[in-house]
Structures are given as C-alpha cells and as structure tokens.
Protein backbone atom coordinates (compact mmCIF):
# COMPACT_ATOMS: atom_id res chain seq x y z
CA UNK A 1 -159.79 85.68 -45.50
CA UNK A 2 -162.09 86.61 -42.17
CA UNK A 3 -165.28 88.47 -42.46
CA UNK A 4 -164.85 92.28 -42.20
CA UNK A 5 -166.50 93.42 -38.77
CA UNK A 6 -168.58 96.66 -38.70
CA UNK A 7 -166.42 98.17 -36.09
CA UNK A 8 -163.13 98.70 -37.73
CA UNK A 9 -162.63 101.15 -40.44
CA UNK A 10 -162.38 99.71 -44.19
CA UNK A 11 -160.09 97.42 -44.93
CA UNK A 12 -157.61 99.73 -47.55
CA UNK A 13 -157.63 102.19 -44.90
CA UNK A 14 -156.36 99.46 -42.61
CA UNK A 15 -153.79 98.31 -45.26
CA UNK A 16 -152.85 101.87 -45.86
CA UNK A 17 -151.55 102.22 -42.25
CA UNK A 18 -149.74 98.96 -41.39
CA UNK A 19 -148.17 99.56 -44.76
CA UNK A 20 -147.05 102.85 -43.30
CA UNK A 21 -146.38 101.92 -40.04
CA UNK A 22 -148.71 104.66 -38.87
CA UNK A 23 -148.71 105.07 -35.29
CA UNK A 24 -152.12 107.37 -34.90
CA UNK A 25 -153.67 104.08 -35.62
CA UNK A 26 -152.62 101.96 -32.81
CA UNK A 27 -155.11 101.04 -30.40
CA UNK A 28 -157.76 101.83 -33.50
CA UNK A 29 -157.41 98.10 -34.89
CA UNK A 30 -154.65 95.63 -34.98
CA UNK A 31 -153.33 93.22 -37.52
CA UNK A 32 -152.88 89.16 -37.60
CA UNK A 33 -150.27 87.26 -40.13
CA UNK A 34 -151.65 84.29 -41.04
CA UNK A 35 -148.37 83.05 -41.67
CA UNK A 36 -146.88 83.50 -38.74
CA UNK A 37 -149.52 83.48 -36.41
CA UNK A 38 -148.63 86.93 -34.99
CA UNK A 39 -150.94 89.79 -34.29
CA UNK A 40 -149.42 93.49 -34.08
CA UNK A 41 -150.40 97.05 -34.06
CA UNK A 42 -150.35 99.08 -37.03
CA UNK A 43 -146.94 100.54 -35.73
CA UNK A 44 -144.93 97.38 -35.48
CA UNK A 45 -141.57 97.63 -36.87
CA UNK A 46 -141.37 94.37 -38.10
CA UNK A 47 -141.56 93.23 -41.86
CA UNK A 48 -144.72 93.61 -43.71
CA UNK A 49 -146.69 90.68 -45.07
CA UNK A 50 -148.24 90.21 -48.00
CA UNK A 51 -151.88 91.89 -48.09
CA UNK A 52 -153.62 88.56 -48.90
CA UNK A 53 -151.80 87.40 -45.78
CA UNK A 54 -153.14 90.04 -43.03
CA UNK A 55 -156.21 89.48 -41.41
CA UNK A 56 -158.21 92.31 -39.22
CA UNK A 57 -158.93 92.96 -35.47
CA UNK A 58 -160.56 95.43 -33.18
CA UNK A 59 -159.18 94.12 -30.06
CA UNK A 60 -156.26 92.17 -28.68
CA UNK A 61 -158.92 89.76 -27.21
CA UNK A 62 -160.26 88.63 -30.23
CA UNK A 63 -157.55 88.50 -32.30
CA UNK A 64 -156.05 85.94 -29.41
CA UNK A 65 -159.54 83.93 -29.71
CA UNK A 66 -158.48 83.69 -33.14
CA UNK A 67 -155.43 81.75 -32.11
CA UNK A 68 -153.04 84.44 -33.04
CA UNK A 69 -149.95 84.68 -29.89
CA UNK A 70 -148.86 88.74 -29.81
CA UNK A 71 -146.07 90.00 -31.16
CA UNK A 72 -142.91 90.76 -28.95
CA UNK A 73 -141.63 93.37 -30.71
CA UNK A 74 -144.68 95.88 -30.98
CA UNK A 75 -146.44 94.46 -27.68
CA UNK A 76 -150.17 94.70 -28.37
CA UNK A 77 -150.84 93.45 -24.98
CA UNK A 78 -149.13 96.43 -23.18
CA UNK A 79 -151.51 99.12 -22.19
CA UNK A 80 -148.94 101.49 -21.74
CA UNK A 81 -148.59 101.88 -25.39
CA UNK A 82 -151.69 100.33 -26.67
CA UNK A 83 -153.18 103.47 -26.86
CA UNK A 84 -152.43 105.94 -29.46
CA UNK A 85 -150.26 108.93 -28.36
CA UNK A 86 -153.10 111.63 -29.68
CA UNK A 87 -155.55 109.05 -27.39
CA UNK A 88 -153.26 109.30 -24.33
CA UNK A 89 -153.02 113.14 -25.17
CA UNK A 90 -156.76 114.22 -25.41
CA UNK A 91 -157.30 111.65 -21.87
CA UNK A 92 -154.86 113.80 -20.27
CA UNK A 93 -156.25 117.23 -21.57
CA UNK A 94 -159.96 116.10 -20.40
CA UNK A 95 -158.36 115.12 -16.55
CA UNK A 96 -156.49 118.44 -16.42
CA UNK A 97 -159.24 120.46 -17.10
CA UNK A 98 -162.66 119.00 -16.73
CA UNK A 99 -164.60 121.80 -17.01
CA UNK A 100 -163.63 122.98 -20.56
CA UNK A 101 -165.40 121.84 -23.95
CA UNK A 102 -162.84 120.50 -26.12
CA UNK A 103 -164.85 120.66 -29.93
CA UNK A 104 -164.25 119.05 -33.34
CA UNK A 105 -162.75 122.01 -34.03
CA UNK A 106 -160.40 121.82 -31.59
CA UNK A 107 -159.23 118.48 -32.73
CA UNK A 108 -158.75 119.24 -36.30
CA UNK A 109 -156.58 122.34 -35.43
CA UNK A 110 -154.78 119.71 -32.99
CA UNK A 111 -154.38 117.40 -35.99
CA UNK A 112 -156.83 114.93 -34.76
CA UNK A 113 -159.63 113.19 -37.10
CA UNK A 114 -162.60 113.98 -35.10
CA UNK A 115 -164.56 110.74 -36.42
CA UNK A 116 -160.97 108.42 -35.39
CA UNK A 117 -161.55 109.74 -31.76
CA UNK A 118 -165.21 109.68 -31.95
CA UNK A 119 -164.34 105.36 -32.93
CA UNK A 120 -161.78 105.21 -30.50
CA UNK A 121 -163.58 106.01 -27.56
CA UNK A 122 -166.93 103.81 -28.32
CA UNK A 123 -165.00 101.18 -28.42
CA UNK A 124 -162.39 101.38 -25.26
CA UNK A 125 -165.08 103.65 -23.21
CA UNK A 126 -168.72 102.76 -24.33
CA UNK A 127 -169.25 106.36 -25.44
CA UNK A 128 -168.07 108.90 -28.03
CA UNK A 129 -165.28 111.42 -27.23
CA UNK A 130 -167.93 114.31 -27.32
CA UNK A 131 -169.99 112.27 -25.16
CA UNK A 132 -167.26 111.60 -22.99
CA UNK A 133 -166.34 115.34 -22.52
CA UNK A 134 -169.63 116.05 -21.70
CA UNK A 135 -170.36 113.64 -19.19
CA UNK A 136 -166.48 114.67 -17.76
CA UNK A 137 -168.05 118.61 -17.28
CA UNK A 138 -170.89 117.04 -15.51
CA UNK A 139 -169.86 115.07 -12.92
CA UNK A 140 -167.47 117.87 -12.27
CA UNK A 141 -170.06 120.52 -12.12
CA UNK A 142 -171.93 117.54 -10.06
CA UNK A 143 -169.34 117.85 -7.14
CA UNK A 144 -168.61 121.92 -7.50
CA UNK A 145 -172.83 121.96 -6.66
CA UNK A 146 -172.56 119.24 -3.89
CA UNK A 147 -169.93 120.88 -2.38
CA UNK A 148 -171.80 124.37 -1.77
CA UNK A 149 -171.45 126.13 -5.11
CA UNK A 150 -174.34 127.43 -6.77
CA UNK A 151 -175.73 126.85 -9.48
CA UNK A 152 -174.98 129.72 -11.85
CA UNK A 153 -171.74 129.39 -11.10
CA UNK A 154 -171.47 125.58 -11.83
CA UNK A 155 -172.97 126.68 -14.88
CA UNK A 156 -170.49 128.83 -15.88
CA UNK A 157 -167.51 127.51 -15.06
CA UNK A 158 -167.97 124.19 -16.72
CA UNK A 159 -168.42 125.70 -19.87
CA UNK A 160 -172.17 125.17 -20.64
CA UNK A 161 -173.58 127.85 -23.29
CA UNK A 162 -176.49 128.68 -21.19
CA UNK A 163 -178.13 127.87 -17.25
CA UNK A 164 -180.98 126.15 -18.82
CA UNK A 165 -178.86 124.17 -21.32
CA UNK A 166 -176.71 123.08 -18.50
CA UNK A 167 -179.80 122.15 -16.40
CA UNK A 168 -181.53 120.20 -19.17
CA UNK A 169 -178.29 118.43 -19.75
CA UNK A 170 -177.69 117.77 -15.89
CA UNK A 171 -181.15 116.69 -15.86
CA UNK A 172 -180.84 113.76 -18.27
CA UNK A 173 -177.83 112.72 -16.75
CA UNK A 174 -178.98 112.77 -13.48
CA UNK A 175 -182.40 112.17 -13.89
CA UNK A 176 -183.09 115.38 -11.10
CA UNK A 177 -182.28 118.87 -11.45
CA UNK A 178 -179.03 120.56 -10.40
CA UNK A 179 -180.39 121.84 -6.96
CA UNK A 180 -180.53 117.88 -5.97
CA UNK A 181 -176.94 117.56 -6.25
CA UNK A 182 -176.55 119.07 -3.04
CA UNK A 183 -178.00 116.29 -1.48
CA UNK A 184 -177.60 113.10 -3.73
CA UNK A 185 -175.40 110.66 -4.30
CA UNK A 186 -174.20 109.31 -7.82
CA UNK A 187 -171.97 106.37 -9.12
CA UNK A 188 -168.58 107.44 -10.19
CA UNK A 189 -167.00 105.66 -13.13
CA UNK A 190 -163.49 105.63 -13.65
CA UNK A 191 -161.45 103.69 -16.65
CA UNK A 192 -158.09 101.65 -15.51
CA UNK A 193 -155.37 100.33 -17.34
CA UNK A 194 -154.76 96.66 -16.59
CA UNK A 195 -151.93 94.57 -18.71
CA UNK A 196 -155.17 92.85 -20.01
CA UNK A 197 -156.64 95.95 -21.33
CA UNK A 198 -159.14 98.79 -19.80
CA UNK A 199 -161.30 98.10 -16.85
CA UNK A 200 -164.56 99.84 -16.17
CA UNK A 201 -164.91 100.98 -12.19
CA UNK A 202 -167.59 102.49 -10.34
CA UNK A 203 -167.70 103.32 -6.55
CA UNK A 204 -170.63 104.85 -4.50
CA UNK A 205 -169.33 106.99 -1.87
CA UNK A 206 -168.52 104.17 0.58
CA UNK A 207 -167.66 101.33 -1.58
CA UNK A 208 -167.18 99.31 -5.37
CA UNK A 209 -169.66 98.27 -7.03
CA UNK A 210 -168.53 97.80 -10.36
CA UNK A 211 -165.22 96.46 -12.27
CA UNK A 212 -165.78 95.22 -15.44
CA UNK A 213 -163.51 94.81 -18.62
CA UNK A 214 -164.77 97.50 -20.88
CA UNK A 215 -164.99 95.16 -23.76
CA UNK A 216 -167.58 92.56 -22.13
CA UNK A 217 -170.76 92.95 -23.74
CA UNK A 218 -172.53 92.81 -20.68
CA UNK A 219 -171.25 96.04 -19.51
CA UNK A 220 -174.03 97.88 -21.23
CA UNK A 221 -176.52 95.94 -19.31
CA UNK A 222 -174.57 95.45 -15.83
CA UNK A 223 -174.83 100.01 -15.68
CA UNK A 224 -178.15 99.68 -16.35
CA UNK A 225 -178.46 97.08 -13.40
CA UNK A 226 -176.30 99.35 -11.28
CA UNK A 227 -178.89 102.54 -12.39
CA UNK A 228 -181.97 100.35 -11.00
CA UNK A 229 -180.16 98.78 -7.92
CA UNK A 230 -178.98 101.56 -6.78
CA UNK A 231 -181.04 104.56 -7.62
CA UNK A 232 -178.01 106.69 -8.56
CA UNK A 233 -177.05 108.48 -11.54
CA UNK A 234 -173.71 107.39 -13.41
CA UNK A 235 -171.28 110.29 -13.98
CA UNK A 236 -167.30 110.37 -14.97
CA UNK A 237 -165.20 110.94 -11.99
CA UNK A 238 -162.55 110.43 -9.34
CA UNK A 239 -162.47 109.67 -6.15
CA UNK A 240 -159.92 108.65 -3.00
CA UNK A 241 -161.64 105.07 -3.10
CA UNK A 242 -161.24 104.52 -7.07
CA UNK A 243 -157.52 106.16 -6.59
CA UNK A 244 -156.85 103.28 -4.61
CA UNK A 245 -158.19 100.85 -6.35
CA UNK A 246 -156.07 101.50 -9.12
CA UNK A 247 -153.11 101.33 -7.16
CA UNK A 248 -153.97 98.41 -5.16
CA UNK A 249 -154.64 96.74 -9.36
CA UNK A 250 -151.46 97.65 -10.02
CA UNK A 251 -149.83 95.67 -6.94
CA UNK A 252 -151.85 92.39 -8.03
CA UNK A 253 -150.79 92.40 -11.50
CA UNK A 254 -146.98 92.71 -10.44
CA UNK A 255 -147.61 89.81 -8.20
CA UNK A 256 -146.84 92.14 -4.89
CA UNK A 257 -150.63 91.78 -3.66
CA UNK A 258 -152.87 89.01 -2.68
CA UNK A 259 -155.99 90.21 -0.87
CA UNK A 260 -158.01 93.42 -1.85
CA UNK A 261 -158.99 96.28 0.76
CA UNK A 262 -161.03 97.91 -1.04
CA UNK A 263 -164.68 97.77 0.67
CA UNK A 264 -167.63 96.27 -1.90
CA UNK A 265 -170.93 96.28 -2.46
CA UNK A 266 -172.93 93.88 -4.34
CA UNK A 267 -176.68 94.14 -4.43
CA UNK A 268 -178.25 90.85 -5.65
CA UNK A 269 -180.35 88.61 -5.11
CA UNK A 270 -180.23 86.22 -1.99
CA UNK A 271 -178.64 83.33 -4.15
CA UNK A 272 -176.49 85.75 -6.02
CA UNK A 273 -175.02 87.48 -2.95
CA UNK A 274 -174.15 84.26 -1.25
CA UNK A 275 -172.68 83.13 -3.96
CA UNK A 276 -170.64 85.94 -4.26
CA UNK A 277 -169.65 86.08 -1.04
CA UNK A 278 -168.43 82.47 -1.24
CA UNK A 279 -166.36 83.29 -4.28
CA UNK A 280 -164.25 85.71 -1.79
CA UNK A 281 -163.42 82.85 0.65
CA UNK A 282 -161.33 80.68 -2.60
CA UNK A 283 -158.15 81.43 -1.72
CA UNK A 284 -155.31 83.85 -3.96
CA UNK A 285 -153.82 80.72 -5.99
CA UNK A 286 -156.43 78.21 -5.83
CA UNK A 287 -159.45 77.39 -7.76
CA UNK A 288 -162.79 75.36 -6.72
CA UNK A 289 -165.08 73.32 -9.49
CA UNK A 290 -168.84 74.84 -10.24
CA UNK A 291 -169.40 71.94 -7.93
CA UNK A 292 -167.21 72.89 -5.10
CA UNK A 293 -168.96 76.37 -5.37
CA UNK A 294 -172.91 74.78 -5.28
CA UNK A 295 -171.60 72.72 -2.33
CA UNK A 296 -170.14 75.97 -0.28
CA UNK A 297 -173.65 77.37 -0.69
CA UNK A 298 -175.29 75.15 0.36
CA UNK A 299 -177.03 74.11 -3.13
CA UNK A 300 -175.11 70.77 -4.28
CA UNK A 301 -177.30 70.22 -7.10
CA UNK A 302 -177.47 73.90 -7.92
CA UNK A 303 -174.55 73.60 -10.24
CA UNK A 304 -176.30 75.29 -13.10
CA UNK A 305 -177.68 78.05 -11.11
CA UNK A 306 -174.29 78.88 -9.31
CA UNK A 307 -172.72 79.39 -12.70
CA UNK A 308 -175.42 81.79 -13.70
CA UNK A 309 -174.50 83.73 -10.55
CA UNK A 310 -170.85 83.30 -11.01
CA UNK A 311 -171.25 84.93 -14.88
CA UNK A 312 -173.35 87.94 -13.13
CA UNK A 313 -170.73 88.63 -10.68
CA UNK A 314 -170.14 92.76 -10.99
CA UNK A 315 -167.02 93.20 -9.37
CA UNK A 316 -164.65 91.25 -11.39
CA UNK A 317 -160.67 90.12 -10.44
CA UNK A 318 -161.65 91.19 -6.29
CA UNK A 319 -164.82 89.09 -6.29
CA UNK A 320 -162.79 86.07 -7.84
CA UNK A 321 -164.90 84.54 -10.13
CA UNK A 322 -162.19 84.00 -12.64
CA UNK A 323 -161.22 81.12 -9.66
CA UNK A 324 -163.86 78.96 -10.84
CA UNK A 325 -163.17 76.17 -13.46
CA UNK A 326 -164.80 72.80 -14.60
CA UNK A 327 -164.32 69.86 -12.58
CA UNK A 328 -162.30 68.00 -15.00
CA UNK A 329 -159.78 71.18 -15.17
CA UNK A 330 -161.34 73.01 -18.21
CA UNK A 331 -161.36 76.78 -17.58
CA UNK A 332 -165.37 76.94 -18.10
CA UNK A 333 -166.65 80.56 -19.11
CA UNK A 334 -165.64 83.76 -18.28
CA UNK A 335 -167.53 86.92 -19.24
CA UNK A 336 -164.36 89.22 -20.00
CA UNK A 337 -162.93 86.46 -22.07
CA UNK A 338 -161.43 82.78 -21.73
CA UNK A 339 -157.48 84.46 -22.40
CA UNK A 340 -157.87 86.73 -19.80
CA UNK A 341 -159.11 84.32 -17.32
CA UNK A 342 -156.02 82.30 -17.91
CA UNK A 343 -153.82 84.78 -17.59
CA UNK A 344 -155.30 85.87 -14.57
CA UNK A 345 -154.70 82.36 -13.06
CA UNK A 346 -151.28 82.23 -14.57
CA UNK A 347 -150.73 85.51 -12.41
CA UNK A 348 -152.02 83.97 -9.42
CA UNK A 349 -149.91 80.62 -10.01
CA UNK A 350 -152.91 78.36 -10.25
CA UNK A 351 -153.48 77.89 -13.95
C-alpha cells in the first residue's frame, strides 16, 4: 500500500466516500485499483474494490505517473466534470459578483464544508477560497479605481468593512496605495480549463506572460519571477486578451488551431529569450532534439544550458517547449509533467 501524502484528507474519510459514491468529493482526491490498474473519482459508478485494493491520489497527474490508465466510465481526465458541482457553483458565484464577501458562514448555510473548499482551492488555485475571494474584490476594486472611481466608493462597493481596512489590504496586494491604481498597471491572472487539467494565465495589458499548469511546482516561484521582472502587482481578473486566449486553447485542443495570436512577452535573460524565441519557429507537429535547439541558437555545445532555458520557459503550450525531446526519441523532461507532454504531442500528431 502507497505512502499517505499530506495533501489529501485521511484515508477512512477517503474510503468513506468512494464507498458512497459521494460526488462533493470529486476533484478533492481520486482513487487507483490496483487490480485493475484504473484510477476514478470518488463518484464513479463502477464496482467497488476491496479497501486493501484502493490506493490514494490528489491529482490525475500523479496517479497516471503511477502507471494507473483513467477510467472510461467516470472520466477523471475531463475537466468539465472534474470539478465538484459545489466547486463549479461557488467559481460561478465569485465571477457573478466580484465585489461581495462570500464567508464560512455562508458556505455552511449553502451546505458547503468550509475547510473542503478551503483544500480544494490550494490545491487547483495556489490559494485558499477566502483568499481567493479576497484577492477577486481586489482586482475588481483595482479596475473600478483605475477607471475614475474614487476611492470611498471602491471601498464600499466591494464589500470591505472599513476605508482603511480596504487600503491596508490593497496595499499588501499591490504593494502601493489605492490612489496608484489610477495610474499603474498590474498582472491579471486568470484559471483555464484544459482537457489536461487547470492552467494558470497572466496577461499585462498588452500581452501573456504567463501559462502554467497550476499543479507545476514551479508556479510558486515563476509569480514571484513575474513580480520582480515586471514590477507589477498580481491580482484575479479578466480581460479581452485572457478571453481570447481561452478560446483560442480551446481551438488547439479540438485540433481546429495550429498557430497562436495571442501577443507574448517573455522577459529573460539574453540566452533565455533566444531560446525561447527559437522554440516558436518548431513547427505545429514536429519536434527538434536538445541538440537541434543548441544548434538553432547558435550554442552547439550548449546542450545542457538550452535545456535549462527550455524548463524555465513561462508561457507554456504557445511557446512550444513541450516540442523538444531527446535525440534518441525519449520525451526528456517537462515541467507540467511527462503525461501531459505526450498527450500534447499526441494532439499535435507528432508523438
């Protein structure tokens, strides 16, 4: 029996719900048969193993490093039912109305275990539900200032107790009080469904300049690298350019798109960049070797380096670094995971 990680809840809890097929739980954890060699969600309607015979995991991802295949009744890969429904629900009360507070309270009268979201969240966003929420009310308030409003008024409307709480908060958020909004610029992060799970974005004004799986560990440290590149201050929002994004995604997973029109921006270093920018000539359906790459930069022997660069790529899937493989046809590394860079080959029709 595997090692039980820190990040799913215990393991009789876990039992409790594929044994009762409860659907709240989906997207929470899912569950491997080690006689089969299936993984499902808690939901599945298929028959249940013996306990002995159910192993645990957090994500899809890891359960297929595992060497489980997923299950074709329940799925797990789909994200338009990976989440759970009360998951789906609370995302779509935040986006209709960012402005209002939505407490623990609130969820418990709404039949929703306050601490489940709280997990839920962490783990497919990189922040708590609360956190989530709050961040939401102030990158809305962020735009209401920018576009002319003042500041009591931003204040208000978004729900904040008090002006000065709302200014402290803004503050740490933005690292500058409210009054600079007018004038500054921030990074606007967006989440997006993808069939191989959720996608971190980010977009300045004028361009990407992030897209990352939300379960790569380096996501953590690629914000912080967008915070000190940049100068801007990372808030929750929308915008025309991450709208179209999403629907340009949506094209290249159905196989209707090739090429991306979506303008980028990729701050590195001299190396990095021109490696990057090589990376965008590999044509939709091919793939170069690490060696291939050092040579179209210049930098034959740089083989080592140019995989360094490849791994720190920001912008994944449109910056094609998942086009990259070993010379003798091994698929090499891959930040957001070695089964998503094959099936994002397979989509292309080069694996």
């Amino acid at each position: 029996m595997s090692a039980q990680p820190c990040d799913l809840p215990a393991r009789p809890e876990m039992l409790r719900a594929v044994l009762d097929r409860d659907g709240s739980c989906d997207g929470l954890f899912y569950f491997a048969v080690t006689t089969t060699g299936i993984f499902c969600r808690p939901s599945c309607p298929s028959r249940r193993p013996r306990p002995e015979h159910m192993e645990f995991y957090p994500t899809p991802g890891e359960a297929l490093f595992a060497g489980f295949r997923p299950c074709a009744r329940c799925r797990p890969l789909d994200p338009q039912t990976g989440a759970p429904d009360w998951a789906r629900g609370l995302i779509e009360r935040v986006e209709a109305d960012p402005t209002r507070r939505v407490t623990d309270g609130d969820l418990r009268r709404d039949g929703i275990d306050p601490t489940a979201a709280r997990r839920y969240f962490k783990r497919e966003f990189g922040m708590t539900f609360q956190a989530y929420t709050r961040a939401r009310r102030l990158g809305s308030a962020f735009a209401a200032i920018k576009a002319g409003g003042s500041l009591d008024d931003a204040s208000l409307d978004h729900d904040w107790e008090s002006p000065s709480g709302f200014r402290e908060a803004f503050r740490k958020a933005v690292g500058a009080p409210p009054g600079a909004a007018r004038s500054a610029e921030c990074i606007r992060l967006a989440w997006i469904d993808t069939p191989l799970g959720p996608m971190a974005a980010g977009a300045t004004e004028k361009a990407l300049c992030l897209l990352e799986f939300t379960d790569r560990r380096m996501l953590e440290a690629q914000l912080d690298d967008l915070r000190r590149r940049f100068g801007l201050p990372l808030l929750p929002a929308e915008s025309p350019l991450l709208a179209d994004l999403r629907g340009q995604l949506a094209e290249y997973f159905a196989s209707r798109r090739r090429q991306f029109d979506v303008p980028l921006t990729c701050p590195g270093t001299e190396f990095q960049m021109r490696v990057w920018a090589a990376l965008q000539r590999i044509p939709y359906g091919e793939t170069w070797s690490y060696a291939e790459l050092a040579r179209a930069v210049g930098r034959p022997t740089a083989v080592r380096a140019v995989g360094n660069a490849n791994g720190l790529n920001r912008i994944a899937i449109l910056i094609p670094c998942h086009r990259v493989i070993q010379a003798d046809g091994g698929l090499g590394g891959y930040g957001g995971g070695l089964w998503r860079k094959l099936r994002l080959l397979e989509t292309e029709g080069a694996a």
